[in-house]
N, C-alpha and C. Protein backbone atom coordinates (compact mmCIF):
# COMPACT_ATOMS: atom_id res chain seq x y z
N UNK A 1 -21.35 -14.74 -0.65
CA UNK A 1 -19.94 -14.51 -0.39
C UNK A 1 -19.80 -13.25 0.47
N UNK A 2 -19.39 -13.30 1.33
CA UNK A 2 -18.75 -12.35 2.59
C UNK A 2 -17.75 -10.93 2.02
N UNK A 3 -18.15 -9.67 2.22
CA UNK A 3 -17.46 -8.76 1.40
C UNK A 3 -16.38 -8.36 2.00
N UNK A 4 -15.04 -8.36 1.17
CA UNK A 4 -13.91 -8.26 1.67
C UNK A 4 -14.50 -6.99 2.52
N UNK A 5 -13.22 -7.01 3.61
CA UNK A 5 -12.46 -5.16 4.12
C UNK A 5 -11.47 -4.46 3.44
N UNK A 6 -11.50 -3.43 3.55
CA UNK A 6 -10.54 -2.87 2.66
C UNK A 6 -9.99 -1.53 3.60
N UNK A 7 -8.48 -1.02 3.12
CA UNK A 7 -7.98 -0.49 3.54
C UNK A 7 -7.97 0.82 3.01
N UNK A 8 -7.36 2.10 3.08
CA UNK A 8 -7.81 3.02 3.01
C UNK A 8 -6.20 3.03 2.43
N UNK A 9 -5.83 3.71 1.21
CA UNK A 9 -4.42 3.55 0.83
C UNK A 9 -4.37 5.32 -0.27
N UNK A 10 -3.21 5.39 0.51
CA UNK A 10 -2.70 6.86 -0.12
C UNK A 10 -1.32 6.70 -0.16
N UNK A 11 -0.85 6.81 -1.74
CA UNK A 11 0.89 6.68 -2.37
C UNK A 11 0.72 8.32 -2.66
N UNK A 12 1.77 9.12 -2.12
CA UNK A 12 2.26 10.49 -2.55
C UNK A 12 3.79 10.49 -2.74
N UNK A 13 3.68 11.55 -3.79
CA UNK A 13 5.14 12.11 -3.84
C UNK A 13 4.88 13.49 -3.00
N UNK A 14 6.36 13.94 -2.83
CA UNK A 14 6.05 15.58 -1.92
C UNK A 14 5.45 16.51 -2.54
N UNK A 15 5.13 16.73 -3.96
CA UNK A 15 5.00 17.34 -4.49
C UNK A 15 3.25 17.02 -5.43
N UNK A 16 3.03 15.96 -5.12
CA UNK A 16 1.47 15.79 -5.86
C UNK A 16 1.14 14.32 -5.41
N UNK A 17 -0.20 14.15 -4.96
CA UNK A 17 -1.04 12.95 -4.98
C UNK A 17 -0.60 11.68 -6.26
N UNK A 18 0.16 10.51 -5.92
CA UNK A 18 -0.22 9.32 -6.77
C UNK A 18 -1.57 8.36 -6.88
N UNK A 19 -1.89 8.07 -6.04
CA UNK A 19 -3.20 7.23 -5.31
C UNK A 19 -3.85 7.93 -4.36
N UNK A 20 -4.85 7.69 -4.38
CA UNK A 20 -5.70 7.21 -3.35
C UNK A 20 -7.42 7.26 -3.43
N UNK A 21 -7.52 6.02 -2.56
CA UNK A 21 -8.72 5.02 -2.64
C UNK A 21 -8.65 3.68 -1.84
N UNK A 22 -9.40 3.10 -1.55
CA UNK A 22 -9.92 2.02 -0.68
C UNK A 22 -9.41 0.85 -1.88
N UNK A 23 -8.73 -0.14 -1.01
CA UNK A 23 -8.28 -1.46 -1.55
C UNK A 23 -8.38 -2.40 -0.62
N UNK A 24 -8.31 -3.59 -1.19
CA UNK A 24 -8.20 -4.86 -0.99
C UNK A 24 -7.38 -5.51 -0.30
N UNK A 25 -5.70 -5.32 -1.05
CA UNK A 25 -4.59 -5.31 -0.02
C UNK A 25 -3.14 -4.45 -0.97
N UNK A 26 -2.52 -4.07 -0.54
CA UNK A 26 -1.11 -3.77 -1.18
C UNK A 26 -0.36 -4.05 -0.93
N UNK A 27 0.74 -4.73 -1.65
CA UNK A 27 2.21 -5.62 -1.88
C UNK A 27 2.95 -4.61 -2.04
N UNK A 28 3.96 -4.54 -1.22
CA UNK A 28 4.93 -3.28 -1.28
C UNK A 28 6.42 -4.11 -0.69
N UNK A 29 7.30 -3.19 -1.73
CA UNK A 29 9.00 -4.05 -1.62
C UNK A 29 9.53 -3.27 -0.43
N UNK A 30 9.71 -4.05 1.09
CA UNK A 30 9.91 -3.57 2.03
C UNK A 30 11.52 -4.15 1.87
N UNK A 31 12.06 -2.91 3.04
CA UNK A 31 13.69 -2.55 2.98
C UNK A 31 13.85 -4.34 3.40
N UNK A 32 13.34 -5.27 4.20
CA UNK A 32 13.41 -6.48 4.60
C UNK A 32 12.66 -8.01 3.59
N UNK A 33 11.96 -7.29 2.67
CA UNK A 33 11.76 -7.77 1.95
C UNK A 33 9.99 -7.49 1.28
N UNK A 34 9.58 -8.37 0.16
CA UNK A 34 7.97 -8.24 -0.22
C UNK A 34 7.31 -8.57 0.98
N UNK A 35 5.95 -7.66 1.39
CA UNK A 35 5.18 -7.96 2.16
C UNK A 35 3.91 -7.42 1.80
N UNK A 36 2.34 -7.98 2.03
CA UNK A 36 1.41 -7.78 1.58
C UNK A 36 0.28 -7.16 3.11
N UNK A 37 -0.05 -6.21 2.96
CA UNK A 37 -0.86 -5.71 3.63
C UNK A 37 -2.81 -6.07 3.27
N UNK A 38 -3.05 -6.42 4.64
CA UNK A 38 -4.18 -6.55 4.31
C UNK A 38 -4.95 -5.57 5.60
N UNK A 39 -6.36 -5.71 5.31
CA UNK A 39 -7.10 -5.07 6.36
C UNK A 39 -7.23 -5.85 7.78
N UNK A 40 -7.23 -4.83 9.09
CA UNK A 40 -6.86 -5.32 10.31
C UNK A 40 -5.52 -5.53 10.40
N UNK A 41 -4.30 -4.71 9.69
CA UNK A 41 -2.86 -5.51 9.93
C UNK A 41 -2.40 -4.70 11.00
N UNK A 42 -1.49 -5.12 11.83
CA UNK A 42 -0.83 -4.87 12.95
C UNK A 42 -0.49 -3.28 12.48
N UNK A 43 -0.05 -2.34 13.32
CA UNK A 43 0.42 -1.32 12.80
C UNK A 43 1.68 -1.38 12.55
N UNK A 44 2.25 -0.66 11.78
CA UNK A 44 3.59 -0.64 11.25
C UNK A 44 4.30 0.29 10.45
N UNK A 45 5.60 0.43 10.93
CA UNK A 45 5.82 1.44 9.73
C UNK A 45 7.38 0.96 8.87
N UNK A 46 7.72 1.23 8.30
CA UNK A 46 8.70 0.26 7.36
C UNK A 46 9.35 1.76 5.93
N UNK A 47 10.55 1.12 5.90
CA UNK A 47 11.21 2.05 4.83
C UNK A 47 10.91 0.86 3.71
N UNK A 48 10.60 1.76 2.26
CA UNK A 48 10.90 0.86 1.32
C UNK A 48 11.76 0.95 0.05
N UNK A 49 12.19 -0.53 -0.39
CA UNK A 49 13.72 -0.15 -1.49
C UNK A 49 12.24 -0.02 -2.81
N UNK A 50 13.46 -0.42 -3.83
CA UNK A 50 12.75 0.05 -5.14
C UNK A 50 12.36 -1.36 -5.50
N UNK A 51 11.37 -1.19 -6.32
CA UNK A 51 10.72 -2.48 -6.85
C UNK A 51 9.13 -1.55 -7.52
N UNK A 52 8.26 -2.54 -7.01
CA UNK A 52 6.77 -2.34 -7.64
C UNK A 52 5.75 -2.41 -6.50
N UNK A 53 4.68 -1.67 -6.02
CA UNK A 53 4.21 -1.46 -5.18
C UNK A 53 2.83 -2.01 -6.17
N UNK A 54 2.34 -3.09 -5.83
CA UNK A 54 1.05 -3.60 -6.59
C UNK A 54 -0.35 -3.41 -5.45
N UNK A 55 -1.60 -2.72 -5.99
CA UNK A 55 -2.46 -2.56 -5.32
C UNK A 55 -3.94 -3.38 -5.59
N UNK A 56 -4.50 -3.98 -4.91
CA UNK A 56 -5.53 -4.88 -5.37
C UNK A 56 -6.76 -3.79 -5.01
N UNK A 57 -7.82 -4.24 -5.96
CA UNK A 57 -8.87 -3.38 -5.64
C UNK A 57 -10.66 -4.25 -5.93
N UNK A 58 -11.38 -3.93 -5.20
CA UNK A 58 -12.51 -4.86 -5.44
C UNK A 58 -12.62 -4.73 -6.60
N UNK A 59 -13.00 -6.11 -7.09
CA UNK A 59 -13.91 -6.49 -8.10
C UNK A 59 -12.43 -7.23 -8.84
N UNK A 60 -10.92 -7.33 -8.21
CA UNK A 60 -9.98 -8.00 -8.75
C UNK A 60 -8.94 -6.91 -9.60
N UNK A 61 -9.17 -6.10 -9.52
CA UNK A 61 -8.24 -4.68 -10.57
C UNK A 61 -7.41 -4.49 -9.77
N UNK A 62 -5.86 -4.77 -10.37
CA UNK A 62 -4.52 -4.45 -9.94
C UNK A 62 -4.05 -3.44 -10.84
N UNK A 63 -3.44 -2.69 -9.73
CA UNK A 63 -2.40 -1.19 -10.27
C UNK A 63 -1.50 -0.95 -9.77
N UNK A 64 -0.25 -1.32 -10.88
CA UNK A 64 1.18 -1.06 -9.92
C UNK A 64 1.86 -0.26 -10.81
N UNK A 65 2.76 0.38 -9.66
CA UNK A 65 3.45 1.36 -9.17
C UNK A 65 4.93 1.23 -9.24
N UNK A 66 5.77 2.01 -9.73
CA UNK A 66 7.34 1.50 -9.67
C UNK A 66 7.84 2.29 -9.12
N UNK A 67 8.50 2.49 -7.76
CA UNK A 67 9.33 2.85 -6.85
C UNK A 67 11.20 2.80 -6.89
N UNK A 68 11.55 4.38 -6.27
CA UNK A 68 13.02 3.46 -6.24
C UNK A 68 13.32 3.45 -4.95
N UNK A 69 12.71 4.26 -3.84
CA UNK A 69 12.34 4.46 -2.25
C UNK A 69 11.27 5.03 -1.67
N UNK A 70 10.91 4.85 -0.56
CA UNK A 70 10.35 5.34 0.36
C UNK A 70 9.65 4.90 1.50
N UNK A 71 8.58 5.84 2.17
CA UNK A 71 8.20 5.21 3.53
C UNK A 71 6.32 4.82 3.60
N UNK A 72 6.76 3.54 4.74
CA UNK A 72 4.90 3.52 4.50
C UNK A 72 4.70 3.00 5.96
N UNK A 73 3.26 3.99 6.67
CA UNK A 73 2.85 3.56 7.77
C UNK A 73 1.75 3.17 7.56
N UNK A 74 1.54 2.01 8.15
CA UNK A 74 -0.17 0.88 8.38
C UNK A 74 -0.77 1.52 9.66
N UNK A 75 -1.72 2.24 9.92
CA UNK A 75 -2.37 2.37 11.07
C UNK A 75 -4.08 2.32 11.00
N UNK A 76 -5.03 1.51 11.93
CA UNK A 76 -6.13 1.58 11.62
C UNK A 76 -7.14 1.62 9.89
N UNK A 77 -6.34 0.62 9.51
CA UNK A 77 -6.51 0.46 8.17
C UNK A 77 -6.62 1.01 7.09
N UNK A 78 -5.47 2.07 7.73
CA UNK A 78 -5.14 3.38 6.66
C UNK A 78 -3.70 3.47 6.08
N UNK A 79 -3.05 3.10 5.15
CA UNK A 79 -1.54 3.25 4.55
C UNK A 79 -1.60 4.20 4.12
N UNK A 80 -0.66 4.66 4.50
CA UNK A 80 0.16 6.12 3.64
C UNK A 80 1.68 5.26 3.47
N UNK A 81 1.99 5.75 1.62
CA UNK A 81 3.16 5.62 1.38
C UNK A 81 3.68 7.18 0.74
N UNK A 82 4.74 7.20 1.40
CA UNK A 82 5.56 8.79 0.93
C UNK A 82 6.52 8.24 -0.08
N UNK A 83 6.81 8.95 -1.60
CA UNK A 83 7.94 8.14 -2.06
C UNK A 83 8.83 9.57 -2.00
């Protein structure tokens, strides 16, 4: 079996580190709606409403996150989300 890619993912508040570590993909509640990031995604940057920011991680381990805003840029298979 072919080993996933993974993305490079960092969730902060202004004030202290939430995440970060290499994943699989992350589902995040964009101002336009749920969308799932995977590795190689277009770049992008997007405001987000409140919901649950779910993170996949090898070997199948999900960890989510409950949001009530903020921002997240995709570049070179690196997310940063600011809440």
């Amino acid at each position: 079996m072919a080993e996933l890619k993974q993305l490079n993912l960092t969730i902060s508040h202004v004030d202290a580190p939430v995440f970060s570590g290499l994943v699989i993909s992350v589902t995040v509640p964009g101002s336009e709606g749920e969308m799932t990031l995977l590795a190689d995604h277009t770049p992008l940057m997007s405001a987000l409403r409140a919901g649950n920011i779910i993170v996949r991680k090898e070997g199948g381990e999900t960890e989510t996150f409950t949001i009530t805003s903020g921002t997240l840029e995709i570049s070179h298979n690196t997310v940063t989300i600011l809440l």
